[in-house]
Protein backbone atom coordinates (compact mmCIF):
# COMPACT_ATOMS: atom_id res chain seq x y z
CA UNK A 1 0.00 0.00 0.00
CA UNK A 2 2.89 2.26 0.87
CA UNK A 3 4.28 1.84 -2.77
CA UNK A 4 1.40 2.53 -4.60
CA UNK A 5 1.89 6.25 -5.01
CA UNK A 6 6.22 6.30 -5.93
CA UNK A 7 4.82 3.32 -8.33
CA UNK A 8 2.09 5.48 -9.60
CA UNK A 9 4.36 8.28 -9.91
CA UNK A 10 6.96 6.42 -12.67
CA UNK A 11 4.53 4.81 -14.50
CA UNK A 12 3.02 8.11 -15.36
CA UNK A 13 6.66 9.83 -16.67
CA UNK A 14 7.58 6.54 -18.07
CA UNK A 15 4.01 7.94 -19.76
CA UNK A 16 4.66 11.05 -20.35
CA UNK A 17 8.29 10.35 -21.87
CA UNK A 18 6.46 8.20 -24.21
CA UNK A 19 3.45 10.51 -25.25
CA UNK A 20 6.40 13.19 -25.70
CA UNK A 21 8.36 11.29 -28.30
CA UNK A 22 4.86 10.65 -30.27
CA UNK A 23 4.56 14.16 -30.30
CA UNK A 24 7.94 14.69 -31.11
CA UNK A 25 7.57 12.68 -33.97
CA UNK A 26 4.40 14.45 -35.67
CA UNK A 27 4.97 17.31 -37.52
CA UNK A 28 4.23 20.81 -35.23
CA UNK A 29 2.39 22.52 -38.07
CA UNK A 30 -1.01 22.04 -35.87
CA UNK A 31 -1.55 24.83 -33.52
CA UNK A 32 -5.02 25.23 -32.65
CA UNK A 33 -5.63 26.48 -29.28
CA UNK A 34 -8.53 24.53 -29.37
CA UNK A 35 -7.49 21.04 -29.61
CA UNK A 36 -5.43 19.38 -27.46
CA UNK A 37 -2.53 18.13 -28.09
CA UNK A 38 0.40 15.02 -27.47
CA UNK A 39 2.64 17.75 -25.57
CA UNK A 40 -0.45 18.88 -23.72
CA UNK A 41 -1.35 15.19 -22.75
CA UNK A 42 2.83 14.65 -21.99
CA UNK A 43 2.77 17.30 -20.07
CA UNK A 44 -0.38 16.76 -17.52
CA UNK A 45 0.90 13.06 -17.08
CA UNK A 46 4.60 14.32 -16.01
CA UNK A 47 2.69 17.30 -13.61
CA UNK A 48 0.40 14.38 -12.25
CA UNK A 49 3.19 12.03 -11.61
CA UNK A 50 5.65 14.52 -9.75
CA UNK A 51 2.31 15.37 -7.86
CA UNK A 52 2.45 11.80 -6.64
CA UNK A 53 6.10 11.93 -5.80
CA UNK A 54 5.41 14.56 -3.90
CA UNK A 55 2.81 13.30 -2.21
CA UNK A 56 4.19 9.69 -1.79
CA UNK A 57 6.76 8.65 1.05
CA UNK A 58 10.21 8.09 0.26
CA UNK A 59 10.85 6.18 2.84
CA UNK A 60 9.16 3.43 1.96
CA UNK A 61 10.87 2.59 -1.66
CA UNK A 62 14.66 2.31 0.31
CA UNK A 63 13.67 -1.21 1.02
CA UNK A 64 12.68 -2.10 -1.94
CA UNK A 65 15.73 -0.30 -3.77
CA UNK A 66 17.97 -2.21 -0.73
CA UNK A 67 16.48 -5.20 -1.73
CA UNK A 68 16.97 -5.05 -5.55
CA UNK A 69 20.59 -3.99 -4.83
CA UNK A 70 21.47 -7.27 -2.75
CA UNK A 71 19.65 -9.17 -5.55
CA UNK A 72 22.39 -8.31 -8.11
């Protein structure tokens, strides 16, 4: 329960990184104020997930990082 939040939190940039480089990818000719866009959409998913790293505990990822690092 304590991990949902950090989890939450990369899934969305890992999200975001990959809504950017579709929109990186179409051309930028398209700029209608009234549409929204793949950088719009990248850019509420990476605001949302640093909102829930913010929000979320640090504490309780170190030992689940610990454990992945003894694993190796």
């Amino acid at each position: 329960m304590e991990l949902v939040l950090p989890i939450l939190s990369a899934m969305m940039i890992a999200g975001a990184l990959g809504v950017a480089l579709i929109a990186w990818s179409q051309p930028g000719d398209r700029v209608d104020p009234a549409h929204v866009t793949y950088w719009d959409l990248s850019g509420a998913l990476y605001f949302l997930g640093c909102g829930a790293a913010i929000l979320g505990e640090a504490e309780a990822i170190v030992p689940l990082m610990e454990e992945v690092k003894f694993r190796r």
